[in-house]
N, C-alpha and C. Protein backbone atom coordinates (compact mmCIF):
# COMPACT_ATOMS: atom_id res chain seq x y z
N UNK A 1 4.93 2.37 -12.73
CA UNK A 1 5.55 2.24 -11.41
C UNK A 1 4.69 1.33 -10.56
N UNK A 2 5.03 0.57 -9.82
CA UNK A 2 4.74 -0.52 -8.77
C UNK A 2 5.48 -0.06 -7.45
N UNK A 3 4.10 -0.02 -6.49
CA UNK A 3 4.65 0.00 -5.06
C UNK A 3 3.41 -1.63 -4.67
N UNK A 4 4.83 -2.24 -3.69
CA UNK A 4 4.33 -3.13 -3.22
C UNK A 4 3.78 -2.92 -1.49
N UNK A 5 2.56 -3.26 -0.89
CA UNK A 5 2.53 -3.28 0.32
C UNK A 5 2.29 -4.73 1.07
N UNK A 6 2.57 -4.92 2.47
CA UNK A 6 2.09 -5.70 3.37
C UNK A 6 0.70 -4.96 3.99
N UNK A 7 -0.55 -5.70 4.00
CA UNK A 7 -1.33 -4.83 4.86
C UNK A 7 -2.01 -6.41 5.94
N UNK A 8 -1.54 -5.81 7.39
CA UNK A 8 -1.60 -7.00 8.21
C UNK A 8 -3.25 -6.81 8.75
N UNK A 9 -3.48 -7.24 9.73
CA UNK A 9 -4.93 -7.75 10.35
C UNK A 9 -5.44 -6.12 10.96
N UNK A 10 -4.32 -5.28 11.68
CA UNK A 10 -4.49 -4.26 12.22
C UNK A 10 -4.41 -2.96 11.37
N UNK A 11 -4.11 -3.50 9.90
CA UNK A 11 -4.08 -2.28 8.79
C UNK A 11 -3.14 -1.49 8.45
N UNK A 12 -1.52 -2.05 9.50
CA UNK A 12 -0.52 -1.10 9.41
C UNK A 12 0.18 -1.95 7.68
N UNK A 13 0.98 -0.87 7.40
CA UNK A 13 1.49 -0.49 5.99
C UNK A 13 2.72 -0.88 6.40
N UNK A 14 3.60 -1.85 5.73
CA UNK A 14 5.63 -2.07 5.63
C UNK A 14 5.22 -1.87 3.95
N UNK A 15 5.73 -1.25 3.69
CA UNK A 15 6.35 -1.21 2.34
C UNK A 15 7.37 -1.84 2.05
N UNK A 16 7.36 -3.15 1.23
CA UNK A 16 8.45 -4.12 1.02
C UNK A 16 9.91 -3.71 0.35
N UNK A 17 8.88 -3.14 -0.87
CA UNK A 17 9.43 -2.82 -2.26
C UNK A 17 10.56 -2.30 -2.17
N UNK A 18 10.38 -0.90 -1.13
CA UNK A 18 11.32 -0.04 -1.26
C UNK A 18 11.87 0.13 0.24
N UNK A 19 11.33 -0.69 1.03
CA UNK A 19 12.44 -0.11 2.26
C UNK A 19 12.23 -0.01 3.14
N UNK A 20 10.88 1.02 3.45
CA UNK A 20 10.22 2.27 3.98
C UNK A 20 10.39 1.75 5.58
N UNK A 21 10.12 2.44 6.62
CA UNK A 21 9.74 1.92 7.58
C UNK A 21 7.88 1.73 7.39
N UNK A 22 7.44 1.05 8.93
CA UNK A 22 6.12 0.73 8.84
C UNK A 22 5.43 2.37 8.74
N UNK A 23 4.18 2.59 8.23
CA UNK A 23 3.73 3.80 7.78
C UNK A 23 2.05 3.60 8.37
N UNK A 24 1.63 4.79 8.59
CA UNK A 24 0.32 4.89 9.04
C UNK A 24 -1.14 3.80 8.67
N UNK A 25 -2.14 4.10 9.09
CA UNK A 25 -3.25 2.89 8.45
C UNK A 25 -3.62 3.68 7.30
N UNK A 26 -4.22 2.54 6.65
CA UNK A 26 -4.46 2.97 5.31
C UNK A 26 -6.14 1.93 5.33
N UNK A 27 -7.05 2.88 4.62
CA UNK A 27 -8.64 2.31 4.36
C UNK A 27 -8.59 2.24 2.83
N UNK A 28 -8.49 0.45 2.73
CA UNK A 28 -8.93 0.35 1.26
C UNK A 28 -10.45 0.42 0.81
N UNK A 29 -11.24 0.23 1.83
CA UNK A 29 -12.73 0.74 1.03
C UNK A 29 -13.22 2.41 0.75
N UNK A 30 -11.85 3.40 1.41
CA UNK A 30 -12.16 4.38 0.58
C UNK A 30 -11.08 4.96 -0.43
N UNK A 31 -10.45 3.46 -0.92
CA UNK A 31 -9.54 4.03 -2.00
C UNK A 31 -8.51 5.20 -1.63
N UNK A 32 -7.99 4.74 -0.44
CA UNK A 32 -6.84 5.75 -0.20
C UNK A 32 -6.19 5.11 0.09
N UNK A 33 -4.50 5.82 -0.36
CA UNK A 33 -3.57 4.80 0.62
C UNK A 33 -2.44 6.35 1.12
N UNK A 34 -1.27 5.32 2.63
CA UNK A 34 -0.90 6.59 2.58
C UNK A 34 0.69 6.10 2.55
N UNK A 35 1.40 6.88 2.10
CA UNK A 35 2.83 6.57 1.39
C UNK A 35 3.33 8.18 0.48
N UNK A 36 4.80 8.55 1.12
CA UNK A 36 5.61 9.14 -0.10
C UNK A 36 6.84 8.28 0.05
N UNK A 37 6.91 8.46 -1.01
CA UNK A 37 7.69 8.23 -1.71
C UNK A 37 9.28 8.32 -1.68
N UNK A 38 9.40 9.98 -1.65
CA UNK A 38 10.67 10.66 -1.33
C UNK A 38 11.02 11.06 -0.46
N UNK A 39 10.43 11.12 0.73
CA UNK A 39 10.70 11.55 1.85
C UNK A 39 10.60 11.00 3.37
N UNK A 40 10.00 9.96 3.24
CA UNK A 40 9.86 9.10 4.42
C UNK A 40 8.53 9.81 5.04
N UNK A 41 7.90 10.39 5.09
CA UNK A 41 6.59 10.83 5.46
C UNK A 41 5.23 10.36 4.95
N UNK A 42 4.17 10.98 5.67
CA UNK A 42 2.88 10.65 5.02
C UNK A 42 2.31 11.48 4.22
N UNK A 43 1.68 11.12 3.16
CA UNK A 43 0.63 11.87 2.68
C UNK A 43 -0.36 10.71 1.59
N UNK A 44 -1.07 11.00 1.20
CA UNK A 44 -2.20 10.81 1.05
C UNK A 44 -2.93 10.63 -0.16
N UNK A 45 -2.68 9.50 -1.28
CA UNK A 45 -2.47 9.64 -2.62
C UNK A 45 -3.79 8.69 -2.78
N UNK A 46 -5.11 9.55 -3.55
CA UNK A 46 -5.92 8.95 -3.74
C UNK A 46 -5.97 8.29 -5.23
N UNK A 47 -6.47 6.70 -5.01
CA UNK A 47 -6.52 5.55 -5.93
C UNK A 47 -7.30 6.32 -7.16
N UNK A 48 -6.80 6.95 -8.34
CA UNK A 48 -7.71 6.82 -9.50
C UNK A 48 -8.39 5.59 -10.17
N UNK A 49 -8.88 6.09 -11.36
CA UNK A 49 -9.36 5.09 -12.43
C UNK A 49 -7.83 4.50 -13.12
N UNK A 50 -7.00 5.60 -12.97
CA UNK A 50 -5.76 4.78 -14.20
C UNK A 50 -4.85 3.78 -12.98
N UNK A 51 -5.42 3.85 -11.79
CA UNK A 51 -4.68 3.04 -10.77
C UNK A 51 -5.35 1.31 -10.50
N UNK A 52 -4.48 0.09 -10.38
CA UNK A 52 -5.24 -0.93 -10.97
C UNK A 52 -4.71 -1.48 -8.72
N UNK A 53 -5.52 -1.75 -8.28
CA UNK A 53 -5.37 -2.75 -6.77
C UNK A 53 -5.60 -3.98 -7.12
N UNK A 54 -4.22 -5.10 -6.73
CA UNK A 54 -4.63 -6.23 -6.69
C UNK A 54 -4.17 -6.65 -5.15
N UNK A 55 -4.60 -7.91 -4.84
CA UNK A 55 -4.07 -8.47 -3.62
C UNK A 55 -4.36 -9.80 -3.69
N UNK A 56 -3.36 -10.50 -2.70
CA UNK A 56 -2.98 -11.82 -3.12
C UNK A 56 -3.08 -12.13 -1.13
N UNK A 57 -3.58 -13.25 -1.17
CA UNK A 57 -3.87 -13.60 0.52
C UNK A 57 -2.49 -14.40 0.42
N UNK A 58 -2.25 -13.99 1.64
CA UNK A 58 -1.17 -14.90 2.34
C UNK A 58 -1.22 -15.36 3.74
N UNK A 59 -1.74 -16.95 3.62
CA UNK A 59 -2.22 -17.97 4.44
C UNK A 59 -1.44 -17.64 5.99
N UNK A 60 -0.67 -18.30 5.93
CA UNK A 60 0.43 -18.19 7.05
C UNK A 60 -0.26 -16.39 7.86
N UNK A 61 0.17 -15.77 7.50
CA UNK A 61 0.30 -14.20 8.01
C UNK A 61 -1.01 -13.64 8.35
N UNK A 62 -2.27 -14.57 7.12
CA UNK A 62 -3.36 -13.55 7.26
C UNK A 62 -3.38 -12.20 7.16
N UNK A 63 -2.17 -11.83 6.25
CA UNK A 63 -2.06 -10.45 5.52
C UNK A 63 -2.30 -10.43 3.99
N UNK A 64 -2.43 -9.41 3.12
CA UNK A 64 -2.57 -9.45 2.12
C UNK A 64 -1.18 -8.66 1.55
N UNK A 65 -0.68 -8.96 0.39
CA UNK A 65 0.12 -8.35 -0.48
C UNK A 65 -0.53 -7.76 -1.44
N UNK A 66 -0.29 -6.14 -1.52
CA UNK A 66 -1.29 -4.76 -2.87
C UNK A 66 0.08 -4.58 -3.28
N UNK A 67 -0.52 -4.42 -4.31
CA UNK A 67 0.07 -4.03 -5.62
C UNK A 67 -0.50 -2.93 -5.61
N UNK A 68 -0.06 -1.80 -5.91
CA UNK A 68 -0.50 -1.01 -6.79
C UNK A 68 0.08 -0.11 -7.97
N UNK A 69 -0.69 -0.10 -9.14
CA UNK A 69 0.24 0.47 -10.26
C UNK A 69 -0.15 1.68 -10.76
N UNK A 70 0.87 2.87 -10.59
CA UNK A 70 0.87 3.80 -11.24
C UNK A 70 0.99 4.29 -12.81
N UNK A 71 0.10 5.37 -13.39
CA UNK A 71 0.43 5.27 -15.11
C UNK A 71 0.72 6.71 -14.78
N UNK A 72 2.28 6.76 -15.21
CA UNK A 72 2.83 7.90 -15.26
C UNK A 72 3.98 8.21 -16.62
């Protein structure tokens, strides 16, 4: 599974992928992000080892696009 994010200058979360409205801040230097899934709410799904973060700069915006992939 792949969830895609926007993460802008101020750290807020749009989830592209799926829809979502904009969602709380999220700290990638402590490997957390925050997103469900099924319900439109927050909670709090910490980054394992089987979880891979990439990000790709995007010039224009000065935001980054994460990837992140789930092994389920």
């Amino acid at each position: 599974m792949e969830l895609s994010f926007w993460i802008g200058e101020d750290s807020v979360i749009n989830c592209d992928s799926l829809s979502l409205p904009s969602l709380n801040t999220v700290d990638i230097f402590d490997r957390t992000i925050i997103t469900d899934l099924y319900h439109l709410q927050c909670r709090i799904i910490e980054l394992d080892s089987y979880c891979e973060l990439l990000s790709e700069d995007i010039e224009e915006t000065n935001a980054k696009l994460v990837s992140i992939y789930f092994q389920i």
